[in-house]
Every structure is written in structure tokens, then in C-alpha cells.
N, C-alpha and C. Protein backbone atom coordinates (compact mmCIF):
# COMPACT_ATOMS: atom_id res chain seq x y z
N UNK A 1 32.24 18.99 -0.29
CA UNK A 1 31.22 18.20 -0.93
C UNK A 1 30.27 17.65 0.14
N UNK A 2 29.41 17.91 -0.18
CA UNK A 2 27.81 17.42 1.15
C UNK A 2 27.18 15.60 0.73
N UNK A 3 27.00 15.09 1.20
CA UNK A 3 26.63 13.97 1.06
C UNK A 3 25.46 13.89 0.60
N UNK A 4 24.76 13.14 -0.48
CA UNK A 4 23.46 12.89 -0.61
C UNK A 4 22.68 11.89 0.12
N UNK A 5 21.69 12.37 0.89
CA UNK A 5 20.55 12.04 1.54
C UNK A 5 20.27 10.53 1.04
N UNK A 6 20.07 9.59 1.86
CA UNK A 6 19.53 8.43 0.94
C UNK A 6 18.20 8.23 0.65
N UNK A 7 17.52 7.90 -0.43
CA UNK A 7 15.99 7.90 -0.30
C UNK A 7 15.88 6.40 -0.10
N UNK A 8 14.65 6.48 0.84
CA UNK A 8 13.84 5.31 1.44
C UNK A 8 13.25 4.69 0.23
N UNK A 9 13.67 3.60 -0.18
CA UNK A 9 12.82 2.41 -1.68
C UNK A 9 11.89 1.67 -0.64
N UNK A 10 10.63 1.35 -1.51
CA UNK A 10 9.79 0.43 -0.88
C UNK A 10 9.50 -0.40 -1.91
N UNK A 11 9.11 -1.65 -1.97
CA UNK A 11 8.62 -2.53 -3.20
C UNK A 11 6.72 -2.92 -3.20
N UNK A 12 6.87 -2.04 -4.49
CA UNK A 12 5.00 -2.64 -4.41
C UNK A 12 4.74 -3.90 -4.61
N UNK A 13 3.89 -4.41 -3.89
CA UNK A 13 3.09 -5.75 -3.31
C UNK A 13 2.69 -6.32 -4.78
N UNK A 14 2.14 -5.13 -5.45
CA UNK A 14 1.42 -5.82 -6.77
C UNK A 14 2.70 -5.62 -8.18
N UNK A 15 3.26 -4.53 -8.47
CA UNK A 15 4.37 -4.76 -9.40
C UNK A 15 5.81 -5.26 -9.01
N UNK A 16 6.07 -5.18 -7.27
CA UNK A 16 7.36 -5.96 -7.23
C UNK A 16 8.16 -4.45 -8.02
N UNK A 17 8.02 -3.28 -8.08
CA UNK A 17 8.84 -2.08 -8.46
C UNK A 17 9.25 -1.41 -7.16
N UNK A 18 10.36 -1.48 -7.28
CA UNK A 18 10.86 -0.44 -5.93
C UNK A 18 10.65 1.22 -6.71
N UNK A 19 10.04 1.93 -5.64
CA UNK A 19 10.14 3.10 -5.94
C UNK A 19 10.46 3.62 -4.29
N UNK A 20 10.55 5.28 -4.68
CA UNK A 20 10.85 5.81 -3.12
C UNK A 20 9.74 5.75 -2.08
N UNK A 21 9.62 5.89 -0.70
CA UNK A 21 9.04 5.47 -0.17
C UNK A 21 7.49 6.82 -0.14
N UNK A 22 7.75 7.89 -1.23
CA UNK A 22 6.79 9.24 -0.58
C UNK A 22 5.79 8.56 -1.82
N UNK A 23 6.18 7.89 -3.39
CA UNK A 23 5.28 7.32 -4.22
C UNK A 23 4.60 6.19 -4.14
N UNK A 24 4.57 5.91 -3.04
CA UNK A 24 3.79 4.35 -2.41
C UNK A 24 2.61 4.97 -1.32
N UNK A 25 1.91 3.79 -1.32
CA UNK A 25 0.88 4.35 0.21
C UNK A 25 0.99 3.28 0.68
N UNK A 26 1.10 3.17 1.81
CA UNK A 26 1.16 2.31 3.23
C UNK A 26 -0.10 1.65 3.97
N UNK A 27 -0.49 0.17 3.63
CA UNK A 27 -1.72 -0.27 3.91
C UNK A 27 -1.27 -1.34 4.69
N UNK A 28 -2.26 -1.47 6.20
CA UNK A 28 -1.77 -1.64 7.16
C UNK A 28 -2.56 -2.81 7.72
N UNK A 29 -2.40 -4.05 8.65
CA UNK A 29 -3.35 -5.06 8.80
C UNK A 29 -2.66 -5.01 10.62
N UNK A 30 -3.94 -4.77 11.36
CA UNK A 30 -3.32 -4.70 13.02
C UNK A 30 -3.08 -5.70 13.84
N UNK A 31 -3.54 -6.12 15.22
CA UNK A 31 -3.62 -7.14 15.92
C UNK A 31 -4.57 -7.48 15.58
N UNK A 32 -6.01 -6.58 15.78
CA UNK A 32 -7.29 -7.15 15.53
C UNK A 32 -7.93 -7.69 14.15
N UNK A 33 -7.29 -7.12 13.01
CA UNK A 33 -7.34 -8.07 11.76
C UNK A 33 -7.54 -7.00 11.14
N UNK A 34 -7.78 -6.15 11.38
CA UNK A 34 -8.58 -4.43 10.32
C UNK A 34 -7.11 -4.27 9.57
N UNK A 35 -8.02 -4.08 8.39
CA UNK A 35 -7.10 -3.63 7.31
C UNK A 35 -7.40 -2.24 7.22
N UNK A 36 -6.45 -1.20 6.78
CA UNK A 36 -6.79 0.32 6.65
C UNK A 36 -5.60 0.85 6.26
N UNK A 37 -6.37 1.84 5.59
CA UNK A 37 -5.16 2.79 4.38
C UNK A 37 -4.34 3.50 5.72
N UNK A 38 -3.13 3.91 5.78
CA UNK A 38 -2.20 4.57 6.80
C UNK A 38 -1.35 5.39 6.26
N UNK A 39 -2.25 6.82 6.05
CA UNK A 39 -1.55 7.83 5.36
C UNK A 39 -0.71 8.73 6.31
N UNK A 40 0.05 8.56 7.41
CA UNK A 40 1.28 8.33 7.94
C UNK A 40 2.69 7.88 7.31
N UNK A 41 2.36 5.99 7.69
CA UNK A 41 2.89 4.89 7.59
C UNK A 41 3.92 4.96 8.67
N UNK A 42 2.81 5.29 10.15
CA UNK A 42 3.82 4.82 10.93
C UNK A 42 2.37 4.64 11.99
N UNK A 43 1.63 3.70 11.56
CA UNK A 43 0.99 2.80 12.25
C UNK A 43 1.26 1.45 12.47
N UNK A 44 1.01 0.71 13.48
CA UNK A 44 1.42 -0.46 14.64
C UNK A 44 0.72 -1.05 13.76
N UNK A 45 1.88 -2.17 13.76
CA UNK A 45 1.33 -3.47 12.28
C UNK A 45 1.74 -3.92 11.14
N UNK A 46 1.06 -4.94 10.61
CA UNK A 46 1.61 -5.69 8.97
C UNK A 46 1.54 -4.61 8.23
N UNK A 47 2.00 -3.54 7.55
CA UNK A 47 2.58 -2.94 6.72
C UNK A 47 3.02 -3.30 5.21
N UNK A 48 2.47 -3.02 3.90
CA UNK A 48 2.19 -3.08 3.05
C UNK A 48 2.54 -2.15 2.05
N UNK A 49 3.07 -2.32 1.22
CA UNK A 49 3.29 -0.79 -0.10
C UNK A 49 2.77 -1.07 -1.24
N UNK A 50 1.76 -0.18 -1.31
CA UNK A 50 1.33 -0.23 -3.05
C UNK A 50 1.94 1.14 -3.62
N UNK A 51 1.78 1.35 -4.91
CA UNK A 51 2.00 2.47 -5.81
C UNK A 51 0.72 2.67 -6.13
N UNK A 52 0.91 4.44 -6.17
CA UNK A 52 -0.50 5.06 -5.71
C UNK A 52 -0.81 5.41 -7.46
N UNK A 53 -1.46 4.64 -7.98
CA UNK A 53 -1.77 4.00 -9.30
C UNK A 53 -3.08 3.58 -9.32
N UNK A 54 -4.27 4.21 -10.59
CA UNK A 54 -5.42 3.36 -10.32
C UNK A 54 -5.27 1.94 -10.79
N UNK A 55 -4.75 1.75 -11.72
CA UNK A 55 -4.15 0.75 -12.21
C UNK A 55 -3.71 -0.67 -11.75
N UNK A 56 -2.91 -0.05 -10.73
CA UNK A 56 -2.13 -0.94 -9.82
C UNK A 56 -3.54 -1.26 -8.77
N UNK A 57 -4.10 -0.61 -8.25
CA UNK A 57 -5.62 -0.60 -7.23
C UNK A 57 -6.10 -2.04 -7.68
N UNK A 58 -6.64 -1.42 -9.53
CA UNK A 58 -7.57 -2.21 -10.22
C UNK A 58 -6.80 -3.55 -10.21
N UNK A 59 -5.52 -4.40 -10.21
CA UNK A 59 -4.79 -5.23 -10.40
C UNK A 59 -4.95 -5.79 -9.66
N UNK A 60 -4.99 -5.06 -8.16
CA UNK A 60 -4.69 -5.95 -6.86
C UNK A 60 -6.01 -6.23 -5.82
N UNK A 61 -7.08 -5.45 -6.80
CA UNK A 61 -8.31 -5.86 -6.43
C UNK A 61 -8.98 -7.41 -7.06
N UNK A 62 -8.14 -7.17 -8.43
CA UNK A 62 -9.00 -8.31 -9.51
C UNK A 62 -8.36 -9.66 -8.78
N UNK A 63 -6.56 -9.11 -8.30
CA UNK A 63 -5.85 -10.94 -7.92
C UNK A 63 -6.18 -11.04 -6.70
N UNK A 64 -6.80 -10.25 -6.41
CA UNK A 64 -6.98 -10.30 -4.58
C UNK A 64 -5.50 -10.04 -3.98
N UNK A 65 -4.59 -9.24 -4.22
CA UNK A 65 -3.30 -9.28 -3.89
C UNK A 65 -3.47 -8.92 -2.19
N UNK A 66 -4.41 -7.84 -1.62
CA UNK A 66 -4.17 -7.63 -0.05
C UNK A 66 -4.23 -8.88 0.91
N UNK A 67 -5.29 -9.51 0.16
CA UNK A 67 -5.85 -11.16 0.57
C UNK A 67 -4.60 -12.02 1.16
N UNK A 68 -4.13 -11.94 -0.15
CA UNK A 68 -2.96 -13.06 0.16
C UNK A 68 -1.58 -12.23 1.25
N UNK A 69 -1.54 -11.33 1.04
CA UNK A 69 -0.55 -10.48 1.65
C UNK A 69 -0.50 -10.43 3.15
N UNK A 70 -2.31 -10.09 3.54
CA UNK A 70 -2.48 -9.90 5.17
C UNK A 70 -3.21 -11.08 5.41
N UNK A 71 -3.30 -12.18 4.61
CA UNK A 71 -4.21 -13.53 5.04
C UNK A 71 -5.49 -12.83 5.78
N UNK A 72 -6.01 -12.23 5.28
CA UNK A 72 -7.48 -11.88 5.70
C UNK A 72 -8.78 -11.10 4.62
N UNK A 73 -9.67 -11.55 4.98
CA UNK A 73 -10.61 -10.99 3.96
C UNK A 73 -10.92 -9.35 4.33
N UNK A 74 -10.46 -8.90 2.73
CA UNK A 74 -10.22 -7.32 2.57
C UNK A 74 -12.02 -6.81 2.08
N UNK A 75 -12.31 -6.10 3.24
CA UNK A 75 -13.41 -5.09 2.75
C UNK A 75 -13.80 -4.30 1.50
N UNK A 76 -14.40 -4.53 0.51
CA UNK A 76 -14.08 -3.71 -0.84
C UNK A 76 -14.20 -2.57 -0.78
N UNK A 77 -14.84 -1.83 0.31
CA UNK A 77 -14.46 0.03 1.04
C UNK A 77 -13.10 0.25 0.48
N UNK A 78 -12.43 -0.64 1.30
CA UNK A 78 -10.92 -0.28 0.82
C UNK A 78 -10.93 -0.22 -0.53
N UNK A 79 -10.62 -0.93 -1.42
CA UNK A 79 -10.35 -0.80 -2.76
C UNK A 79 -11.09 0.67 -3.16
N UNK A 80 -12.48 1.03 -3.05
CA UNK A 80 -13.13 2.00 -2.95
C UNK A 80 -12.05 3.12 -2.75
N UNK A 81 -11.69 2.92 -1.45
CA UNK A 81 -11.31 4.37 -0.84
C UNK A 81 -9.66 4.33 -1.59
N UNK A 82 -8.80 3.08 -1.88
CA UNK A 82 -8.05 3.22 -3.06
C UNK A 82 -8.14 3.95 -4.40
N UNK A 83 -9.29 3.83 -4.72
CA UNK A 83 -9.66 4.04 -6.18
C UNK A 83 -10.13 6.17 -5.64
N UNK A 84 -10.31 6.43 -4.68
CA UNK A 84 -11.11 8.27 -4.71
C UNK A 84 -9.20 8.35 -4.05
N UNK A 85 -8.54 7.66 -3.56
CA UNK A 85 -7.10 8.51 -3.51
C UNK A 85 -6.58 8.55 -5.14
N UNK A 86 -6.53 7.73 -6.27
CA UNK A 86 -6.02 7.55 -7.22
C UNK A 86 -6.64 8.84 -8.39
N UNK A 87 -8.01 8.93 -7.88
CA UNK A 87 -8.57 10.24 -8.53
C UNK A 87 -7.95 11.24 -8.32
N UNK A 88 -7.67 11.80 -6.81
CA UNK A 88 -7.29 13.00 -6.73
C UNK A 88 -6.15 13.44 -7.27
């Protein structure tokens, strides 16, 4: 009998849902304060999981959820460039 692999859970910022870590995207706040999408998620820094949801985007744009998360004022590019990943 082979062991099953464990999958990596992450919890989204805006629903508080753990899912695995490949259905989340990884948004990242550095030393210098820049916030940016990290389609990696193995960039240096405050580290973040949303669920790649327009939905969830539209939610955490309206409560300001990145705001409160990385204590810094979020560029609306981002949400932008949230909303053309949620299209594809």
C-alpha cells in the first residue's frame, strides 16, 4: 500500500475556505510596501491566499480586504489584473 501525498490547504483571506494550495493565488506585500500578484508563490514576503474567483476579487475589492490584510493602500491595477486572471 503507497501512502497518499498530502495536499497543501491554504485559507482564503476573503471566505476563510481552506482549499488546496494549486486553487488559490498568492498575493504578496514586500519590504518596500508593493503589493503584487505572485504567480509562483514563492516570493520574499507577506503572503496572502485568495480563491481564484471573480466573485471573491469583487468581495475583497468592495471590503477592502488586501487593505486590512497588508496595512497598505492597494493599487486598483491589482484588483484589475485580479479580475483579467478570473476571465481566463
Amino acid at each position: 500500500m503507497s501512502k497518499q501525498r498530502k495536499i497543501p490547504q491554504r485559507k482564503c483571506i476573503v471566505t476563510n475556505e481552506l482549499k488546496p494550495k494549486k486553487e488559490m493565488l498568492r498575493i504578496v506585500r514586500n519590504k518596500e510596501g508593493e503589493v503584487f500578484i505572485d504567480p509562483t508563490g514563492k516570493q520574499n514576503g507577506r503572503g496572502a491566499y485568495i480563491s481564484i474567483d471573480k466573485d471573491v476579487f469583487e468581495q475583497a475589492e468592495q471590503q477592502k480586504v488586501l487593505e486590512k490584510v497588508f496595512q497598505v493602500k492597494i493599487d486598483p491595477s491589482l484588483y484589475s489584473d485580479l479580475k483579467k486572471i478570473a476571465g481566463e
